[in-house]
N, C-alpha and C. Protein backbone atom coordinates (compact mmCIF):
# COMPACT_ATOMS: atom_id res chain seq x y z
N UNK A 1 60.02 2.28 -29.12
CA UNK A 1 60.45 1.13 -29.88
C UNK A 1 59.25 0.31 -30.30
N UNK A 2 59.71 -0.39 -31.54
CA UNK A 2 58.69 -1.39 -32.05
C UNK A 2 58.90 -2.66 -31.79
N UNK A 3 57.75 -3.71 -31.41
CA UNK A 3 58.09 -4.66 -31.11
C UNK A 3 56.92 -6.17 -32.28
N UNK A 4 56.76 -6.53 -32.22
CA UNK A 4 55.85 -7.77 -32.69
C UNK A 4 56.18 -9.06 -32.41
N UNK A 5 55.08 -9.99 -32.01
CA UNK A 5 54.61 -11.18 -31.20
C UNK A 5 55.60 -12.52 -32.37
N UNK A 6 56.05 -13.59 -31.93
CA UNK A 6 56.99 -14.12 -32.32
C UNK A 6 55.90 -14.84 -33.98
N UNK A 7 54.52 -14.83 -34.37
CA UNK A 7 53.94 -15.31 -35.34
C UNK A 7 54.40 -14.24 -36.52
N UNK A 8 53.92 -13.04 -35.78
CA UNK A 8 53.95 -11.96 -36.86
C UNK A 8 55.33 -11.32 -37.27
N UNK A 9 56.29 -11.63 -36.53
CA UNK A 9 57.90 -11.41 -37.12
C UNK A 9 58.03 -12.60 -37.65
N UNK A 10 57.36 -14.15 -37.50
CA UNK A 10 58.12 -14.73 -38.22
C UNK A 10 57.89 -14.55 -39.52
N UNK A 11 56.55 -13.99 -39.71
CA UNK A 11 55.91 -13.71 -41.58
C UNK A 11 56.74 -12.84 -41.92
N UNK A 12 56.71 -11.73 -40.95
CA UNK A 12 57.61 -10.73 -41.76
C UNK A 12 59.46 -11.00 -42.37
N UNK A 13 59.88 -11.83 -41.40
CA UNK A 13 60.94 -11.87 -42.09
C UNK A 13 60.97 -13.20 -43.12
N UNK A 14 60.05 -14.03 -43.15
CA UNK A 14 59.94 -15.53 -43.98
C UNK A 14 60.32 -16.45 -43.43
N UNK A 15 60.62 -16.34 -42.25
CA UNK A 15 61.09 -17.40 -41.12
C UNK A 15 59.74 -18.03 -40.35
N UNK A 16 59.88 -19.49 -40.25
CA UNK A 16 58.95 -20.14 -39.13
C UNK A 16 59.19 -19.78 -37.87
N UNK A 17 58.28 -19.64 -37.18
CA UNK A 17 57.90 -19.35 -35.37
C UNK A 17 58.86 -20.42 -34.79
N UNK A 18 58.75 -21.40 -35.45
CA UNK A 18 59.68 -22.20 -34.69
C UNK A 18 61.25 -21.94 -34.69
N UNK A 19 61.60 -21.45 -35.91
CA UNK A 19 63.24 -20.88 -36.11
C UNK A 19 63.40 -19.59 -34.96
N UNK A 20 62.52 -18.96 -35.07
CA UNK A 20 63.00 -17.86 -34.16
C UNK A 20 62.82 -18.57 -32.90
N UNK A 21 62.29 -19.12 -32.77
CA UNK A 21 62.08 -19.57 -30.65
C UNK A 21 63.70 -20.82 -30.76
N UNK A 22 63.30 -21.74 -31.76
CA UNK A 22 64.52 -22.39 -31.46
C UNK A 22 65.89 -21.36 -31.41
N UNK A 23 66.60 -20.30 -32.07
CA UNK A 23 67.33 -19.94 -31.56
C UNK A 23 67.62 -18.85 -31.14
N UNK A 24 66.78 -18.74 -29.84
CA UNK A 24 66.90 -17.78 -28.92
C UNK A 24 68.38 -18.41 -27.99
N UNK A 25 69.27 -17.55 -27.88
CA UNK A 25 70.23 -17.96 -26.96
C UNK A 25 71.53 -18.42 -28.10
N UNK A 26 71.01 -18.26 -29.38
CA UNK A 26 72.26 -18.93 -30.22
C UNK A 26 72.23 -17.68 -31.26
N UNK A 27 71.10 -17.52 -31.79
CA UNK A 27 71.09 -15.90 -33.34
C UNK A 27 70.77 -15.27 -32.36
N UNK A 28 69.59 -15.34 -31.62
CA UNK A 28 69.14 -14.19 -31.11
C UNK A 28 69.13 -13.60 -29.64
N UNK A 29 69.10 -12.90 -29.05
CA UNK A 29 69.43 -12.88 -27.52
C UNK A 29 68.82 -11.72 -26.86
N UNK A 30 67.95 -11.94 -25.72
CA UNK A 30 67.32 -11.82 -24.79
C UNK A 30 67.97 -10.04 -24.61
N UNK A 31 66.74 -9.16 -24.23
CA UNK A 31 67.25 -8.04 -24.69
C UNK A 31 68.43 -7.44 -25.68
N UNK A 32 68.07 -8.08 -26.51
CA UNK A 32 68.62 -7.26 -27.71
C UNK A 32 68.04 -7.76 -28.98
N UNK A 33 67.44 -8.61 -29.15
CA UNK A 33 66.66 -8.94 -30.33
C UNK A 33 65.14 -9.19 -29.60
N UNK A 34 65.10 -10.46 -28.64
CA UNK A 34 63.98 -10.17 -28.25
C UNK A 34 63.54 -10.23 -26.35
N UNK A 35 61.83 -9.68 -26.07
CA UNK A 35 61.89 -9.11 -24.74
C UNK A 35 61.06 -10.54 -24.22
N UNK A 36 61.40 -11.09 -23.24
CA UNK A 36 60.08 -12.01 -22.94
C UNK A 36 58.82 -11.17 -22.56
N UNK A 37 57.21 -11.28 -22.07
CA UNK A 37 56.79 -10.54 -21.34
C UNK A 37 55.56 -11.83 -20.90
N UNK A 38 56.22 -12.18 -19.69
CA UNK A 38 54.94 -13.44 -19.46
C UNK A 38 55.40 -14.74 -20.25
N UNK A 39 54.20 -15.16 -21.01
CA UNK A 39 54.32 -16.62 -21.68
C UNK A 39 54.37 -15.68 -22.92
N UNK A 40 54.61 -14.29 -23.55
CA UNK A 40 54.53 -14.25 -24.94
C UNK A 40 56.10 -13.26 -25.14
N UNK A 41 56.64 -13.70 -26.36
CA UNK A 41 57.59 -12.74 -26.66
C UNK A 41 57.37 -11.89 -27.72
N UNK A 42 58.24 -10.88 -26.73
CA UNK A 42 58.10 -9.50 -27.80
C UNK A 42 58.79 -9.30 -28.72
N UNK A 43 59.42 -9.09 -30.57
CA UNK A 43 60.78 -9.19 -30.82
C UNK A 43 60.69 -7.65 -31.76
N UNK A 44 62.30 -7.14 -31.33
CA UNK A 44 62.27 -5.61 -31.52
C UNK A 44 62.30 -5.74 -32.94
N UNK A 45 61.83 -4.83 -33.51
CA UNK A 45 61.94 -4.77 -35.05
C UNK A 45 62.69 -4.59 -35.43
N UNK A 46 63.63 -3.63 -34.93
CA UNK A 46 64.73 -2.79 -36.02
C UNK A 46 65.71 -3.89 -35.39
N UNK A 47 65.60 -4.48 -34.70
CA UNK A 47 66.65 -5.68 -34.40
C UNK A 47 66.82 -6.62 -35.48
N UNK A 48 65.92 -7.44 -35.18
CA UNK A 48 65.42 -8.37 -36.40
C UNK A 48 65.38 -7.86 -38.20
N UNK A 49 65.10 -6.62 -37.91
CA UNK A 49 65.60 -6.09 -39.55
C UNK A 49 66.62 -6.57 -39.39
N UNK A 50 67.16 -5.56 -38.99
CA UNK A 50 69.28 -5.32 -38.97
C UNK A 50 69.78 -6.68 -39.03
N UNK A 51 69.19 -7.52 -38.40
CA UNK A 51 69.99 -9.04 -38.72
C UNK A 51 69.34 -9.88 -40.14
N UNK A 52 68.04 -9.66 -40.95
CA UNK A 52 67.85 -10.20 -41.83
C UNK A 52 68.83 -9.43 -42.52
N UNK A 53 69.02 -8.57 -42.61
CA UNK A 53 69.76 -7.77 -43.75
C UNK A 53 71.34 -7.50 -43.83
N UNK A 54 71.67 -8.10 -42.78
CA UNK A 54 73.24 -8.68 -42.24
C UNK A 54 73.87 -7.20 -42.06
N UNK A 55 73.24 -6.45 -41.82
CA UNK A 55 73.81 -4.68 -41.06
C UNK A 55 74.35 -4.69 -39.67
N UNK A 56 74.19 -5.86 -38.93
CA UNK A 56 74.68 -6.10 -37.48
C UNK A 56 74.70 -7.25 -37.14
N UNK A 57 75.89 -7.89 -36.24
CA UNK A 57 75.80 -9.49 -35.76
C UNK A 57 75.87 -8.60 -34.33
N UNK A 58 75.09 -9.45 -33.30
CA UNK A 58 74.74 -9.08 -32.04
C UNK A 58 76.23 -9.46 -31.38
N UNK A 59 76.58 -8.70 -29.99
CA UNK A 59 77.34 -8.70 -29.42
C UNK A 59 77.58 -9.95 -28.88
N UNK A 60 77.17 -10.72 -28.53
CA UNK A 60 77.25 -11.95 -28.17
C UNK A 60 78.02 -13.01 -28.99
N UNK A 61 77.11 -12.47 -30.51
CA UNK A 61 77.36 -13.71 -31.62
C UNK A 61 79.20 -13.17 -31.54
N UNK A 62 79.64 -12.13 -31.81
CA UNK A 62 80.90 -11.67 -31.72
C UNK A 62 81.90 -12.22 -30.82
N UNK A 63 81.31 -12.11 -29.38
CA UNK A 63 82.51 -12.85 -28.50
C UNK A 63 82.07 -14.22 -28.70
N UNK A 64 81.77 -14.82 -29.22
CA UNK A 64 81.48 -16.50 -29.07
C UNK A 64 82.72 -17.10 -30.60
N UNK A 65 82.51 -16.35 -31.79
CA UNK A 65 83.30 -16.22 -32.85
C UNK A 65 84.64 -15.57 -32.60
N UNK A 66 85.09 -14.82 -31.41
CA UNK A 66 86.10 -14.60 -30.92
C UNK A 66 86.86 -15.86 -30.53
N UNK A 67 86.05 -16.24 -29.51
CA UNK A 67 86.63 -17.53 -28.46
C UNK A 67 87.15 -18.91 -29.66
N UNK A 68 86.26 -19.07 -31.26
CA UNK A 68 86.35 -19.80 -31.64
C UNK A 68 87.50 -19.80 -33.02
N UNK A 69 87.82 -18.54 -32.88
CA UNK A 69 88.66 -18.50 -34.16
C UNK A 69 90.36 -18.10 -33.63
């Protein structure tokens, strides 16, 4: 698997460093988009594709939109 440091996914997808860290735990989630390792995070690529390109909403985001609709 591919991974890249939370600066260099944020260029790649056009998103600020700060959007992706702020929502960790709300878009994105902890093994499955991204890995902590220490003080730096890792974020999977083909994850972060698949969600710029709206090909997958993470399992999480699903049961939370369950509970609410």
């Amino acid at each position: 698997m591919m991974y890249m440091k939370t600066k260099t996914m944020a260029k790649h997808l056009g998103y600020s460093s700060d959007f992706l860290l702020n929502n960790r735990g709300i878009i994105f989630f902890e093994g499955e988009h991204y890995f902590p390792q220490g003080n730096r995070i890792n974020w999977k690529i083909t994850a972060m594709t698949d969600w710029i390109e709206n090909r997958t909403i993470s399992i999480q985001s699903l049961e939370i939109l369950e509970m609410v609709s």
